[in-house]
N, C-alpha and C. Protein backbone atom coordinates (compact mmCIF):
# COMPACT_ATOMS: atom_id res chain seq x y z
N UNK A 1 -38.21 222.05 13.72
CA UNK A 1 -37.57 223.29 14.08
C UNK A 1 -36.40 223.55 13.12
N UNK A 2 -35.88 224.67 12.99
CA UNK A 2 -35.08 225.36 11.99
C UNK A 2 -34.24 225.26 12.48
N UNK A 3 -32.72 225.50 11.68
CA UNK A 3 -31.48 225.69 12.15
C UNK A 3 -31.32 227.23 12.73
N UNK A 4 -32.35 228.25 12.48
CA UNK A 4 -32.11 229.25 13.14
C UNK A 4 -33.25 229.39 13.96
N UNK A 5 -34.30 228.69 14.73
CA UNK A 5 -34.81 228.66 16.02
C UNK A 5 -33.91 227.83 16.97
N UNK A 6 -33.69 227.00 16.14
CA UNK A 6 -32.17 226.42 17.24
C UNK A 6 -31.52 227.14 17.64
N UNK A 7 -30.87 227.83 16.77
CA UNK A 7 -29.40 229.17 17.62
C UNK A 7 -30.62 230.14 18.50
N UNK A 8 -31.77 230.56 17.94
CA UNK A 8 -32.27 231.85 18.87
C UNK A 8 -32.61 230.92 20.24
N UNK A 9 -33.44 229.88 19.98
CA UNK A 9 -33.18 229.58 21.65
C UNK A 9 -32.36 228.95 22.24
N UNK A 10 -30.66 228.58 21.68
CA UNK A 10 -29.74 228.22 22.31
C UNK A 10 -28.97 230.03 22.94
N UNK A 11 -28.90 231.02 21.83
CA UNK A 11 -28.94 232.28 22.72
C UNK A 11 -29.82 232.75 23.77
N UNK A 12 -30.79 232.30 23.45
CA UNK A 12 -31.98 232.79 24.46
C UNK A 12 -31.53 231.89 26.14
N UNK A 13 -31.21 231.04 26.12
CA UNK A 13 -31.02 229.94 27.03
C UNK A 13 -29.79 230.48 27.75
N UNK A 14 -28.50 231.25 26.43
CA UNK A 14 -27.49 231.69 27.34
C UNK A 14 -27.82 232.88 27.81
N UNK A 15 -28.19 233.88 27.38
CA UNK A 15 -29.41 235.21 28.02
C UNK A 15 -29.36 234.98 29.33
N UNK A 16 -30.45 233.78 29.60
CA UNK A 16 -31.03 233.57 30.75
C UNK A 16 -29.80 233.47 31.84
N UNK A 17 -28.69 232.58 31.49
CA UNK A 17 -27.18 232.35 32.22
C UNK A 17 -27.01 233.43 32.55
N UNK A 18 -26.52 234.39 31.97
CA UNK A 18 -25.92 235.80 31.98
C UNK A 18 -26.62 236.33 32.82
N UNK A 19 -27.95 236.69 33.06
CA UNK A 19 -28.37 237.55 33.97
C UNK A 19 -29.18 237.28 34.72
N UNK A 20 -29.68 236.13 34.81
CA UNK A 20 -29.86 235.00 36.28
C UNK A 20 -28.26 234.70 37.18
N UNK A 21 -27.14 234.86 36.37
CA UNK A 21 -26.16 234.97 36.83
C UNK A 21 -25.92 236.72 37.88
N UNK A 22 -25.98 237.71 37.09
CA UNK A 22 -25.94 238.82 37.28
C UNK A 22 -26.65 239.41 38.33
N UNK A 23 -27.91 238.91 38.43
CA UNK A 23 -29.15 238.62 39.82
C UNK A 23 -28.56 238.07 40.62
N UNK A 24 -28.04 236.90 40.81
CA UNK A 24 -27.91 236.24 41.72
C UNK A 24 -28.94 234.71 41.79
N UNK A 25 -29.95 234.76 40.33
CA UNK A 25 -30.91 234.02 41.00
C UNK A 25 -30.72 232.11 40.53
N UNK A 26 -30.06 232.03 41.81
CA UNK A 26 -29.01 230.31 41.34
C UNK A 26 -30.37 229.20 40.63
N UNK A 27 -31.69 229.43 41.13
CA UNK A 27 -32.52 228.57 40.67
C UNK A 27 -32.55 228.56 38.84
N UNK A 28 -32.22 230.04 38.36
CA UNK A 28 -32.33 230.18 37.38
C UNK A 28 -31.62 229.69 36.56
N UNK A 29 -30.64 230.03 37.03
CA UNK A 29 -28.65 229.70 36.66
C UNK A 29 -28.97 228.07 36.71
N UNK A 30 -29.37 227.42 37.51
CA UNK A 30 -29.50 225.73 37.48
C UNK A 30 -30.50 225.45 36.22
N UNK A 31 -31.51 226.00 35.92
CA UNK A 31 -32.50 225.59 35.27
C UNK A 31 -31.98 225.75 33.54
N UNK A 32 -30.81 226.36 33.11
CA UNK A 32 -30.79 226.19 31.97
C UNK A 32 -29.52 225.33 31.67
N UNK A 33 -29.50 224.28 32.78
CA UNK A 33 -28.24 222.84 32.48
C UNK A 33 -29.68 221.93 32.42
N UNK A 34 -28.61 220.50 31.76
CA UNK A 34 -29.52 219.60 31.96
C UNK A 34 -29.62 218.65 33.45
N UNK A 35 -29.62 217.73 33.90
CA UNK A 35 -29.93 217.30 35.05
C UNK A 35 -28.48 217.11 35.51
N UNK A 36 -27.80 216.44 34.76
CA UNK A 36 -26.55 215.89 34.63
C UNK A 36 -24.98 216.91 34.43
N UNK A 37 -25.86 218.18 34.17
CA UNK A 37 -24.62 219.18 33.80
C UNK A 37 -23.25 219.40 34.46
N UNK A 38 -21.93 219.87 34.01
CA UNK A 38 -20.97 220.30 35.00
C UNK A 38 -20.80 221.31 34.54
N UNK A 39 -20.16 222.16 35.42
CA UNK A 39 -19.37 223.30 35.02
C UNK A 39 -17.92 223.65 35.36
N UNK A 40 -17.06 223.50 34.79
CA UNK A 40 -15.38 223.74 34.57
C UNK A 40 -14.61 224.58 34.72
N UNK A 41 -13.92 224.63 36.13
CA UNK A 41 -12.96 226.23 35.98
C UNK A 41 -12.18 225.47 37.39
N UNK A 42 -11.36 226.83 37.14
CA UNK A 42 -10.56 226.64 38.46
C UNK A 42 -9.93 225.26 38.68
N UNK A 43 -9.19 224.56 37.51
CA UNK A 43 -9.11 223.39 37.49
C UNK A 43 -9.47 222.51 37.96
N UNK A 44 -11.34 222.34 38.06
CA UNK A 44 -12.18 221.15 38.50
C UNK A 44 -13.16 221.63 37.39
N UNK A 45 -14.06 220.02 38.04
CA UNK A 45 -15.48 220.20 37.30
C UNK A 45 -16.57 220.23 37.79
N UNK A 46 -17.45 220.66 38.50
CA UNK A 46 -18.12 220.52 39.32
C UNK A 46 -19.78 220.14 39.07
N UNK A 47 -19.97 219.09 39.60
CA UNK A 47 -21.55 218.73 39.22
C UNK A 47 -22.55 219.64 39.48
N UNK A 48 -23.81 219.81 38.98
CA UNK A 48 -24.56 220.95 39.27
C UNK A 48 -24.98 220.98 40.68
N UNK A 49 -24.72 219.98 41.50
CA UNK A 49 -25.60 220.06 42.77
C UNK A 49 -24.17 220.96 43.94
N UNK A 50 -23.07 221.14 43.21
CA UNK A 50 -21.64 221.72 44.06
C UNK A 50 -22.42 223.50 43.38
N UNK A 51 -23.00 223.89 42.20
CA UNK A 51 -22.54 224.93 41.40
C UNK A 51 -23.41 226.44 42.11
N UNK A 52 -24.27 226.11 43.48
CA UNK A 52 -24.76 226.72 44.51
C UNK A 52 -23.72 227.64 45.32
N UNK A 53 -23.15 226.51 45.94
CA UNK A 53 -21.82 227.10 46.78
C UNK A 53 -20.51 227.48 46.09
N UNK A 54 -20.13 227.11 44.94
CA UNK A 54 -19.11 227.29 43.96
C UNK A 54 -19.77 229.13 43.99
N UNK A 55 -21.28 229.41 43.71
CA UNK A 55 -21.42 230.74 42.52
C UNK A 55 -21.65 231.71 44.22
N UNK A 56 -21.70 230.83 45.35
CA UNK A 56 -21.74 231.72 46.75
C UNK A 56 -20.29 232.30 47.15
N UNK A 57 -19.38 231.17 46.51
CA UNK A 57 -18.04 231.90 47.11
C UNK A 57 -17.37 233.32 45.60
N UNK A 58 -18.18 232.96 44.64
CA UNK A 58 -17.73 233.97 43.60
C UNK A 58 -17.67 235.12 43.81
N UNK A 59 -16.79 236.08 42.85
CA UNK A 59 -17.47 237.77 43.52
C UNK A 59 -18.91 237.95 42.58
N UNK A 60 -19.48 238.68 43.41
CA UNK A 60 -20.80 238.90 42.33
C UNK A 60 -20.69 240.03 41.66
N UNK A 61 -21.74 240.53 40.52
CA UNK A 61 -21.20 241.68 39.64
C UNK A 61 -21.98 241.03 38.06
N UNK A 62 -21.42 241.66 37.44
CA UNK A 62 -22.27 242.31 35.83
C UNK A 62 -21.82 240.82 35.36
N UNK A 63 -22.31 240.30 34.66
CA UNK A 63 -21.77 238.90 33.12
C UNK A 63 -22.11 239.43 32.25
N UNK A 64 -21.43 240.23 31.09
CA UNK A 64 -21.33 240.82 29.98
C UNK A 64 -21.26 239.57 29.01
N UNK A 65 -21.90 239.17 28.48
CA UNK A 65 -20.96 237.78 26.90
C UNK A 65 -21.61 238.54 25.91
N UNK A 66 -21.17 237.95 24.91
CA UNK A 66 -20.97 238.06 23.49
C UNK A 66 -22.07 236.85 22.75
N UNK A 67 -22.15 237.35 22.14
CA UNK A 67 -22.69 236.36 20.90
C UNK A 67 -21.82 235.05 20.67
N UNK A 68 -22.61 233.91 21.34
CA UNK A 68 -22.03 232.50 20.49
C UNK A 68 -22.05 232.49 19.41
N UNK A 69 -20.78 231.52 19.11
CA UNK A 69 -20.64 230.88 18.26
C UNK A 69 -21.09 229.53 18.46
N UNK A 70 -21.82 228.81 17.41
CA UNK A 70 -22.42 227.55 18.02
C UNK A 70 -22.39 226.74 16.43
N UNK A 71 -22.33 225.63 17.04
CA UNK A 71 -22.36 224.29 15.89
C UNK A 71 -23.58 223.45 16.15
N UNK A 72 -24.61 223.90 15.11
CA UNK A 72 -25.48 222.27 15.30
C UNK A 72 -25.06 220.97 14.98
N UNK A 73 -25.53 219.86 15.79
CA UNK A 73 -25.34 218.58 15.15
C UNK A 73 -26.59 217.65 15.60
N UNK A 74 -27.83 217.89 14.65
CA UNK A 74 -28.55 217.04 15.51
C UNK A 74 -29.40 217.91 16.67
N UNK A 75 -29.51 217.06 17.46
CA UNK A 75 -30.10 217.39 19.15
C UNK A 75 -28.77 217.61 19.61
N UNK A 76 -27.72 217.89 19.41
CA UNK A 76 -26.78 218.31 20.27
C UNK A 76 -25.72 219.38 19.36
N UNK A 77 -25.12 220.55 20.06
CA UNK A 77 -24.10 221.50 19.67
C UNK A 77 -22.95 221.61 20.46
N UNK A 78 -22.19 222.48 19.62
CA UNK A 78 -21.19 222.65 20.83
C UNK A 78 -21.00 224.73 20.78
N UNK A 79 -20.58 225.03 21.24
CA UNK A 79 -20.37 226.38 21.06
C UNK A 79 -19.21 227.06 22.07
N UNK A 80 -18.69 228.24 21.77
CA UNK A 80 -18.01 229.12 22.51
C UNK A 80 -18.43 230.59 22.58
N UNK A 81 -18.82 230.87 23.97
CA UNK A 81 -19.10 232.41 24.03
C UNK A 81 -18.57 233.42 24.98
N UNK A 82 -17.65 234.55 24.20
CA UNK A 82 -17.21 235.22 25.38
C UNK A 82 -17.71 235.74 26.41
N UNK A 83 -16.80 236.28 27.57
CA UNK A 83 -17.29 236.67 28.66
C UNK A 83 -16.40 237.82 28.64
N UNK A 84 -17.18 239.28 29.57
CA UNK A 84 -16.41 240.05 30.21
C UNK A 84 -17.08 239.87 31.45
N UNK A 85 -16.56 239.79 32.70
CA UNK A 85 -17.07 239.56 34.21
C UNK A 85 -16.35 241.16 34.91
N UNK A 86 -17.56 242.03 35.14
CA UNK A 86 -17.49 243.28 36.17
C UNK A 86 -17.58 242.98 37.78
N UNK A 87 -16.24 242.85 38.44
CA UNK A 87 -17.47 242.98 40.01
C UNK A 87 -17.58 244.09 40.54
N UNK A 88 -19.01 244.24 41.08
CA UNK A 88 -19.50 244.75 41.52
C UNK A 88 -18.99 246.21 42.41
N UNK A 89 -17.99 245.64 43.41
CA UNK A 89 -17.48 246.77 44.82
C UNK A 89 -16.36 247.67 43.71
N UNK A 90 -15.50 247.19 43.14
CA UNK A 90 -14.65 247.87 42.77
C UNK A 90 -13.93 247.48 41.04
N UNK A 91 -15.43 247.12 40.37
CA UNK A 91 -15.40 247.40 39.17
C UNK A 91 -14.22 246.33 38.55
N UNK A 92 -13.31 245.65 38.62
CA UNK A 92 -12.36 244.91 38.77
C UNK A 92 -13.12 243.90 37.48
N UNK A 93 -12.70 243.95 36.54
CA UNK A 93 -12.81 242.68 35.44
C UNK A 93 -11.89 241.58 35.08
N UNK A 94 -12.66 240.67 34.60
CA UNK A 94 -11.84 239.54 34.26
C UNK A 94 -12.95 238.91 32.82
N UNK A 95 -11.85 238.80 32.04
CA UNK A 95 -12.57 238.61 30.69
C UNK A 95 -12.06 236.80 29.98
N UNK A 96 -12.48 236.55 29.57
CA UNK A 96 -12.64 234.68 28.97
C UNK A 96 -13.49 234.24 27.68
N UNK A 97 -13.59 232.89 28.26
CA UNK A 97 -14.61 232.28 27.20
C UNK A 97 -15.05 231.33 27.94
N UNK A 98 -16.49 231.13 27.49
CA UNK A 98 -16.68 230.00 27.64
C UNK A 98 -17.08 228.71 26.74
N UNK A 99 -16.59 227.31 26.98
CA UNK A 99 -16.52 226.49 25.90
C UNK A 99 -18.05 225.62 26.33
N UNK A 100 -18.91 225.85 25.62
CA UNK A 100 -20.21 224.39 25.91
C UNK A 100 -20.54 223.57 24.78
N UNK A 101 -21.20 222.56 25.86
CA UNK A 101 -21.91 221.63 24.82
C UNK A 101 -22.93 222.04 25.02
N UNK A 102 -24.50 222.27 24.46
CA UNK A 102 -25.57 221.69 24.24
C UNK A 102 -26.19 220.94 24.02
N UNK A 103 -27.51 220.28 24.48
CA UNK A 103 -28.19 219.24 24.58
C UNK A 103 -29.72 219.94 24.10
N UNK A 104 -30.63 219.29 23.44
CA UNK A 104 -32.11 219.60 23.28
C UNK A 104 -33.07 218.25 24.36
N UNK A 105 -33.46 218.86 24.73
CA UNK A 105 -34.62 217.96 26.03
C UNK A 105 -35.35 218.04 25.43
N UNK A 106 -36.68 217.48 26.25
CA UNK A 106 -37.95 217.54 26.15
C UNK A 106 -38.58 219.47 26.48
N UNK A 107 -37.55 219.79 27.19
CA UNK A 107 -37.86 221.07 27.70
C UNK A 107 -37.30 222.06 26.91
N UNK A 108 -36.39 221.63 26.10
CA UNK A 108 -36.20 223.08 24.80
C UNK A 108 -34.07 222.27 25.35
N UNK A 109 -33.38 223.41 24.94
CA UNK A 109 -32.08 223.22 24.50
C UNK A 109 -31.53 223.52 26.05
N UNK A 110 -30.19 222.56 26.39
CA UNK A 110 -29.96 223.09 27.47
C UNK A 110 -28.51 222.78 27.88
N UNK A 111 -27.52 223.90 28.41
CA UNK A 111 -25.83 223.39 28.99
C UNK A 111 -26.28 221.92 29.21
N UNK A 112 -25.19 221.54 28.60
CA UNK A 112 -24.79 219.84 29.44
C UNK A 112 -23.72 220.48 29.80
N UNK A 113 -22.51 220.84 29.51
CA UNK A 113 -20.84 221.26 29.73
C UNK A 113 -21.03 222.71 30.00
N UNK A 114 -20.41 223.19 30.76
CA UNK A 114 -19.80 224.54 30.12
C UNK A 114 -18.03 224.58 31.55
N UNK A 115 -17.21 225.05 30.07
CA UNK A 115 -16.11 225.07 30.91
C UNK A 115 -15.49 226.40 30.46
N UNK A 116 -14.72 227.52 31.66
CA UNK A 116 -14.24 228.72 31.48
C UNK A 116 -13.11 228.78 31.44
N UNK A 117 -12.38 229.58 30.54
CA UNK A 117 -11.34 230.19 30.22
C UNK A 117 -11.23 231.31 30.49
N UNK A 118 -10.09 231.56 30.96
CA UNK A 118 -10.00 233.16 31.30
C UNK A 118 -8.31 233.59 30.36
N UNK A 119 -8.68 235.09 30.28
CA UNK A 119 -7.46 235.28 29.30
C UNK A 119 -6.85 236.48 30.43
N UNK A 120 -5.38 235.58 30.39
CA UNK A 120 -4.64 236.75 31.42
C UNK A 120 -3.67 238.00 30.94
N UNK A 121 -3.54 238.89 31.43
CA UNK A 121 -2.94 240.35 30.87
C UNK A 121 -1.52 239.57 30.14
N UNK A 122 -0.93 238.89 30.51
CA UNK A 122 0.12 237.93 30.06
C UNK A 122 -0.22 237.77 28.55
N UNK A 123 -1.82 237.71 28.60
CA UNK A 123 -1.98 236.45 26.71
C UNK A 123 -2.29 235.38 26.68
N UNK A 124 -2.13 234.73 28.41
CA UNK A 124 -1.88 233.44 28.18
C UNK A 124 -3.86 233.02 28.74
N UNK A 125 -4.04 232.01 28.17
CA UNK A 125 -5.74 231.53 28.37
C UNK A 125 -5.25 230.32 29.17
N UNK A 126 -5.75 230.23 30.65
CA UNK A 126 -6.06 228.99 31.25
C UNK A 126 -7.21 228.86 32.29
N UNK A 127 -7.54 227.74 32.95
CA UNK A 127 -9.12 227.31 33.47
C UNK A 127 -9.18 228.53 34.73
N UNK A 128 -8.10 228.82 35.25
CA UNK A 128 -8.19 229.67 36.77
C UNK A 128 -7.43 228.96 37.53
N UNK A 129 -7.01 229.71 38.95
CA UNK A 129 -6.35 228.97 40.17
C UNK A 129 -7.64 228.97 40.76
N UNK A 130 -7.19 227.99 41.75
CA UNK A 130 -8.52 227.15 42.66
C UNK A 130 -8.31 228.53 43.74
N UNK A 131 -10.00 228.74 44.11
CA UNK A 131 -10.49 229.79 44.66
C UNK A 131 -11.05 229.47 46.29
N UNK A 132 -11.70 230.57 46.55
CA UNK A 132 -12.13 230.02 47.80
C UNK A 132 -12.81 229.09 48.37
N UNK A 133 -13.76 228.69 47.07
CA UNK A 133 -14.44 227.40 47.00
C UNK A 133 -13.50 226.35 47.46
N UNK A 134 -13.11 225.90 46.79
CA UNK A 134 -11.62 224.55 46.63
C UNK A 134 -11.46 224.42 48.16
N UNK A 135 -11.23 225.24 48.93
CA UNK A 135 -10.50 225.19 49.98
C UNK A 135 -11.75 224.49 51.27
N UNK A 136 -12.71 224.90 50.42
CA UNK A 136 -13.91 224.04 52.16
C UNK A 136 -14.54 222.74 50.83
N UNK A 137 -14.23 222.46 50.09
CA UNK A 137 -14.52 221.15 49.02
C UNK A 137 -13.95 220.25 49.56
N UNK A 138 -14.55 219.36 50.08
CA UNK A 138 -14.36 218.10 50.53
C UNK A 138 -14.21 217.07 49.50
């Protein structure tokens, strides 16, 4: 495989994030980590089997990103791709990044990491305050 079928199906893979996100459809949203994946915000990390009830307490609404930037190395990358996040009831955005690793499986390329940044009207970029989730996390 090429260094540029690598990036189209490491974009293709975040595609799927974005608007399996945007649906709602969590099976989907799970299927492009690897078994082992976390995902990072709100100052935690949460294993994929928490990232059900983490994306139930979210607001739901549009995932706008951008074009990664991505580094091959091998079977593994790392990349950063922005986000603009619309919700839904009252249009209300919140815009970031997100930082991943990639992994190549047996099943094609897939999140091992992904951790979010959000950029506040301030300037200032940090992970988030702990949300409604946090609060029934045992």
């Amino acid at each position: 495989m090429s260094d540029a079928d690598d990036l189209m199906e490491i974009q293709q893979l975040l595609a799927r994030y974005a608007v399996s996100m945007t649906r709602g459809d969590i099976d989907r949203v799970l299927a492009v980590f690897t078994p082992d994946g976390t995902y990072s915000a709100f100052g935690d990390t949460y294993p994929l089997d928490e990232f059900p009830a983490l994306i139930a307490a979210a607001p739901k609404g549009l995932f706008l990103v951008g074009t990664a930037q991505v580094d091959l190395d091998g079977d593994n990358a790392t990349g950063t791709q922005p986000l603009c996040f619309v919700e839904h009831a009252e249009h209300a955005m919140r815009i970031g990044y997100y930082n991943d690793t990639y992994t190549r499986t047996a099943d094609g390329w897939r999140l091992r990491t992904r951790s979010m940044t959000f950029i506040r009207r301030s300037g200032d970029h940090d992970s988030g305050r702990p949300h409604a989730f946090e609060q029934t996390r045992s």
